[in-house]
N, C-alpha and C. Protein backbone atom coordinates (compact mmCIF):
# COMPACT_ATOMS: atom_id res chain seq x y z
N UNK A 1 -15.09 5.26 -99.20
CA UNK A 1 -15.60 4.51 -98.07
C UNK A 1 -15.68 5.45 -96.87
N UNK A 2 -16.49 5.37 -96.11
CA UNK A 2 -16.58 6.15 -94.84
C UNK A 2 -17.14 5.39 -93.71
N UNK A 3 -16.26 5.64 -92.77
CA UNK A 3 -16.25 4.69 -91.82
C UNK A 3 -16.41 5.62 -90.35
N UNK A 4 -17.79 5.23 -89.47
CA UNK A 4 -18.03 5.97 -88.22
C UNK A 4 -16.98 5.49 -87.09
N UNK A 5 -16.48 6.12 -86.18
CA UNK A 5 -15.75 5.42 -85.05
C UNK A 5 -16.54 5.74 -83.84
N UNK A 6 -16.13 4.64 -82.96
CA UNK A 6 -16.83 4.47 -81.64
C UNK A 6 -16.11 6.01 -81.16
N UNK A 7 -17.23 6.32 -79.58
CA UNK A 7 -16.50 7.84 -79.60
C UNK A 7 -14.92 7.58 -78.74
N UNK A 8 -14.92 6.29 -77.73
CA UNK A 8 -13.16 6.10 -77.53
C UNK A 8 -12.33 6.47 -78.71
N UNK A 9 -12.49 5.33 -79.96
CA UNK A 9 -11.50 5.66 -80.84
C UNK A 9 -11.81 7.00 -81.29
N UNK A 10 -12.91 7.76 -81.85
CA UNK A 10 -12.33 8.72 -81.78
C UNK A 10 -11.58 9.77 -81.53
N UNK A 11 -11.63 10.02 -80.22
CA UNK A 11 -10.69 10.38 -78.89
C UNK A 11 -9.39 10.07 -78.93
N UNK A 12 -9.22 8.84 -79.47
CA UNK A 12 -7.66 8.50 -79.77
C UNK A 12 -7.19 9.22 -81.13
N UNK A 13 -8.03 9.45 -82.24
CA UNK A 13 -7.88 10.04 -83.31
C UNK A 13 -7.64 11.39 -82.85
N UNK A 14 -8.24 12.15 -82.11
CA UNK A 14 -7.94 13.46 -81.52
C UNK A 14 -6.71 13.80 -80.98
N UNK A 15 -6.42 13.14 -79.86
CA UNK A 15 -5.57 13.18 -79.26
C UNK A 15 -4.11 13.08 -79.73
N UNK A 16 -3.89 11.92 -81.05
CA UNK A 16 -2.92 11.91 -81.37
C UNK A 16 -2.72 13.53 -82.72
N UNK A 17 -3.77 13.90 -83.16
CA UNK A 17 -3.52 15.04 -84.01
C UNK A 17 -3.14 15.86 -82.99
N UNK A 18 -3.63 16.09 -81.70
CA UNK A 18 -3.39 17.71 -80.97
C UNK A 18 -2.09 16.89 -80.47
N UNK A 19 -1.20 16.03 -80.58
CA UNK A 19 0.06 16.13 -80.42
C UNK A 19 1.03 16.31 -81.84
N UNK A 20 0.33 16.19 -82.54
CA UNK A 20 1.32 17.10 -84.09
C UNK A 20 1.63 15.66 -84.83
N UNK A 21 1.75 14.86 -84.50
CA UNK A 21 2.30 13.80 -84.86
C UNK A 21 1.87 13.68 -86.24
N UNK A 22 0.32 14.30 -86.42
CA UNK A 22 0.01 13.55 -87.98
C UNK A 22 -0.70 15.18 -88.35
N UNK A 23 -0.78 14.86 -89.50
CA UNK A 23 -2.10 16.20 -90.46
C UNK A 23 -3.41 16.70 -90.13
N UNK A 24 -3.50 15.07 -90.40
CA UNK A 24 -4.91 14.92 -90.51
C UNK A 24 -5.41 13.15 -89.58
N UNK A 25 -6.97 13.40 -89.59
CA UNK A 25 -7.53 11.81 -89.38
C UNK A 25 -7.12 10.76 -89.93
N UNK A 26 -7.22 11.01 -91.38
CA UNK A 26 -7.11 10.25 -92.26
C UNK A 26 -5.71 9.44 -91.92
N UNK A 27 -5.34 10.48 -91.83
CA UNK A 27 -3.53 9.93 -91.67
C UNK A 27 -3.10 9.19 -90.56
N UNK A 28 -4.39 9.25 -89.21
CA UNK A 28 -3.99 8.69 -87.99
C UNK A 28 -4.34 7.31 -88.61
N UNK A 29 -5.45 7.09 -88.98
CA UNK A 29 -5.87 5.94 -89.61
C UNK A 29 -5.03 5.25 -90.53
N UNK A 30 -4.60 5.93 -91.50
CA UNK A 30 -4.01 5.04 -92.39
C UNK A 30 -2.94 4.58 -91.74
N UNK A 31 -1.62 4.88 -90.71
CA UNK A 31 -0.72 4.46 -90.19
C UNK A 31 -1.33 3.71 -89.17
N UNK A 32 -2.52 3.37 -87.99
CA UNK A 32 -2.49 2.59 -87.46
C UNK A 32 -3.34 1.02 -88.53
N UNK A 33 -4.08 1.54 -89.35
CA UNK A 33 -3.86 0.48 -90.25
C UNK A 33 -2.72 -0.38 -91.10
N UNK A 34 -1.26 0.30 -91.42
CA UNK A 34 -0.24 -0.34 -91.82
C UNK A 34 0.47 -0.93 -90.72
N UNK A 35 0.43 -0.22 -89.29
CA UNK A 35 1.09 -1.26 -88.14
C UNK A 35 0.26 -2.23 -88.01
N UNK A 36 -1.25 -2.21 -88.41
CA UNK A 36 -1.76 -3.40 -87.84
C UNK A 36 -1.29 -4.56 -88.73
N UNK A 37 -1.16 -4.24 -89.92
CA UNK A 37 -0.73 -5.38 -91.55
C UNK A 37 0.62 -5.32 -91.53
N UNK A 38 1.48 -4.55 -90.61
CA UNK A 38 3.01 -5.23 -90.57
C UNK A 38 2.65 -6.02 -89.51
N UNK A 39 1.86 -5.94 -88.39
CA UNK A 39 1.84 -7.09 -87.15
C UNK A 39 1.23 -8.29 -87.66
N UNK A 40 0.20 -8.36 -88.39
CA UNK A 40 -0.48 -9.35 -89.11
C UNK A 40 0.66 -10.42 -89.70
N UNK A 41 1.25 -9.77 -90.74
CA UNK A 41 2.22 -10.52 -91.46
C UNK A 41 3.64 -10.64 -91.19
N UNK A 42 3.87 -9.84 -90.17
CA UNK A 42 4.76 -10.41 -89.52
C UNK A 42 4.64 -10.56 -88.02
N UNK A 43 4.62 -11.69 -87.24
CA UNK A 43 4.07 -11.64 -85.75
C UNK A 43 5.56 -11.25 -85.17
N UNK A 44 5.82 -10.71 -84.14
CA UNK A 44 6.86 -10.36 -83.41
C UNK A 44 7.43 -11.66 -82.47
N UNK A 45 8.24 -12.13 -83.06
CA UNK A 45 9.23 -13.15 -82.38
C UNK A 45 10.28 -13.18 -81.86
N UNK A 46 11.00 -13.62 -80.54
CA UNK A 46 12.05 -13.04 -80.27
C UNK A 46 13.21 -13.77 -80.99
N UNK A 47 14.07 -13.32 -80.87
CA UNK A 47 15.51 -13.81 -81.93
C UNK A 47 15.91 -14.61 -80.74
N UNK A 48 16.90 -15.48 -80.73
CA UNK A 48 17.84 -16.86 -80.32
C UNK A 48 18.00 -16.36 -78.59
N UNK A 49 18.84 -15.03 -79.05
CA UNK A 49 19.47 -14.56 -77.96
C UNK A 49 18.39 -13.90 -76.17
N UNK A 50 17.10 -13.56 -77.23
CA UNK A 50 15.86 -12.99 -76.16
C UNK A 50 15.57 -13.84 -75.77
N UNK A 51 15.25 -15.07 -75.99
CA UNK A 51 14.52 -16.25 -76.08
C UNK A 51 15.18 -17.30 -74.85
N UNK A 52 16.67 -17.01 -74.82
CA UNK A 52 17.41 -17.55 -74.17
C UNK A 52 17.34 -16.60 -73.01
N UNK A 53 18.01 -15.82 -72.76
CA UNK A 53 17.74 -14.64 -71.57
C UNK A 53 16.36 -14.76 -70.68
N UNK A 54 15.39 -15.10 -71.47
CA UNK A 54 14.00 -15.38 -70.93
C UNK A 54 14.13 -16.94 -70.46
N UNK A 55 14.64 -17.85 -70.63
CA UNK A 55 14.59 -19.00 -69.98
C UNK A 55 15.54 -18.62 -68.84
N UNK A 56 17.08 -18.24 -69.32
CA UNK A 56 17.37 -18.31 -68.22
C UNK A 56 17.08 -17.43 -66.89
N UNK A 57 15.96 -16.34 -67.08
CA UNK A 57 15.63 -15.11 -65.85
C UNK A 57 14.49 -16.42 -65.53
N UNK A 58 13.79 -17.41 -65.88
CA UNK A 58 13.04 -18.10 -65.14
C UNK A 58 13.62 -19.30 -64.62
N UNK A 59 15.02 -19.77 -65.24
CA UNK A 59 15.38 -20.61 -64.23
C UNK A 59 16.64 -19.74 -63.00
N UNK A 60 16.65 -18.85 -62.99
CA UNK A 60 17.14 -17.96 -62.01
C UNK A 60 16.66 -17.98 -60.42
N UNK A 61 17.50 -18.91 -59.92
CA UNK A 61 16.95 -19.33 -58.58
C UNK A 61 15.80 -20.51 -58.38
N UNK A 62 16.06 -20.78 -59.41
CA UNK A 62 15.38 -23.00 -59.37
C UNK A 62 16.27 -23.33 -58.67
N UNK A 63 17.27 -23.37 -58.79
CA UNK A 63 18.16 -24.75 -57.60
C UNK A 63 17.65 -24.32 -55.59
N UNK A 64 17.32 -23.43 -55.71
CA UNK A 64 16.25 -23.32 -54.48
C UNK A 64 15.14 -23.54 -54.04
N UNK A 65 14.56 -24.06 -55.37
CA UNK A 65 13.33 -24.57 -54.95
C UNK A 65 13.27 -26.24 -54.48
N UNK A 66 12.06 -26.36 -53.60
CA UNK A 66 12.05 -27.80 -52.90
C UNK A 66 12.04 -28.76 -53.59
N UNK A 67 12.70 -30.25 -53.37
CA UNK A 67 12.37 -31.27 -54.39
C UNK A 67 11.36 -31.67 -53.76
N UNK A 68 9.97 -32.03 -54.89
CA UNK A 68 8.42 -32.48 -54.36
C UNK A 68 8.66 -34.01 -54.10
N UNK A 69 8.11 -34.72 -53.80
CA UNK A 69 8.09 -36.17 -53.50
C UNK A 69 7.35 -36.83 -54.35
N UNK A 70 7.66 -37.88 -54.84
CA UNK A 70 7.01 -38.52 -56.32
C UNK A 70 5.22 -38.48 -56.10
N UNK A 71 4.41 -38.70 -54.93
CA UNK A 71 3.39 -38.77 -54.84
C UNK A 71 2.43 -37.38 -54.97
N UNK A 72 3.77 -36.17 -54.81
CA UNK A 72 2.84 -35.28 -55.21
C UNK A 72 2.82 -34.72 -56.65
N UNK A 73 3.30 -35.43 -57.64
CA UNK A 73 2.45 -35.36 -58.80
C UNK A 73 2.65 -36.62 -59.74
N UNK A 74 1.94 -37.95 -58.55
CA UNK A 74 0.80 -38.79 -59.30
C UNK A 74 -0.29 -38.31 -59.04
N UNK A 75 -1.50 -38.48 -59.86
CA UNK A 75 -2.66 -38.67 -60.01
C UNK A 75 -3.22 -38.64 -58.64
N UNK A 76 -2.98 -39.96 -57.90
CA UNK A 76 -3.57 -40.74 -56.66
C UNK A 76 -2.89 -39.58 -55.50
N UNK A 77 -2.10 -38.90 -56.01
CA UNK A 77 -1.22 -37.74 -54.73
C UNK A 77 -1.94 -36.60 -54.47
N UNK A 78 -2.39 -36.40 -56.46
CA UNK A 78 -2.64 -34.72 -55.87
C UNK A 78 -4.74 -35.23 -55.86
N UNK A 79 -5.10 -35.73 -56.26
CA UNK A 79 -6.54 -36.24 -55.68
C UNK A 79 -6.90 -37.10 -54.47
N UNK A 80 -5.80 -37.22 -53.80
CA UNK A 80 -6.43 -37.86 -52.87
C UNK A 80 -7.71 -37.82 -51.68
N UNK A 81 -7.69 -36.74 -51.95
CA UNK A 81 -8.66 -36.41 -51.06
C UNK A 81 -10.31 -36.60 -51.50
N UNK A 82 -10.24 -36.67 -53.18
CA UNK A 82 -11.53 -36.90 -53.49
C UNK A 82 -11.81 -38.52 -53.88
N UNK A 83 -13.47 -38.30 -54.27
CA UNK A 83 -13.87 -40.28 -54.65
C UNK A 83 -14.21 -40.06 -56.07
């Protein structure tokens, strides 16, 4: 199979050989093709503990925020202004 690349990706194919990292093309390719089919089949999820840390850095300084007044989020509160 032979496959043309746009000239960006090529450039990325370059770039990563003149840092040593790989042999050859071929080889840049074939490894960003197996990260793409480990991301595929497995999607990156955070475990219990990330998941938690991330709620609590967003409720981090809620008890400072204003309590809204029931009318501003009915319907008739936050449209009032239109017909």
């Amino acid at each position: 199979m032979n496959i043309r690349l746009n000239p960006r990706c090529e450039q990325l194919v370059k770039e990563h050989l003149a840092q040593g990292h790989f042999d050859s093309a071929e080889e840049v390719i074939e490894r960003a093709l197996e990260t793409l089919s480990d991301r595929v089949q497995r999607p990156a999820t955070p475990n219990m503990s990330e998941f938690e840390a991330t709620l609590d850095a967003l409720a981090e300084g809620s008890e400072k925020l204003p309590v809204l007044p029931p009318e501003a989020t009915r319907r008739t509160g936050i449209y009032h202004d239109h017909d």
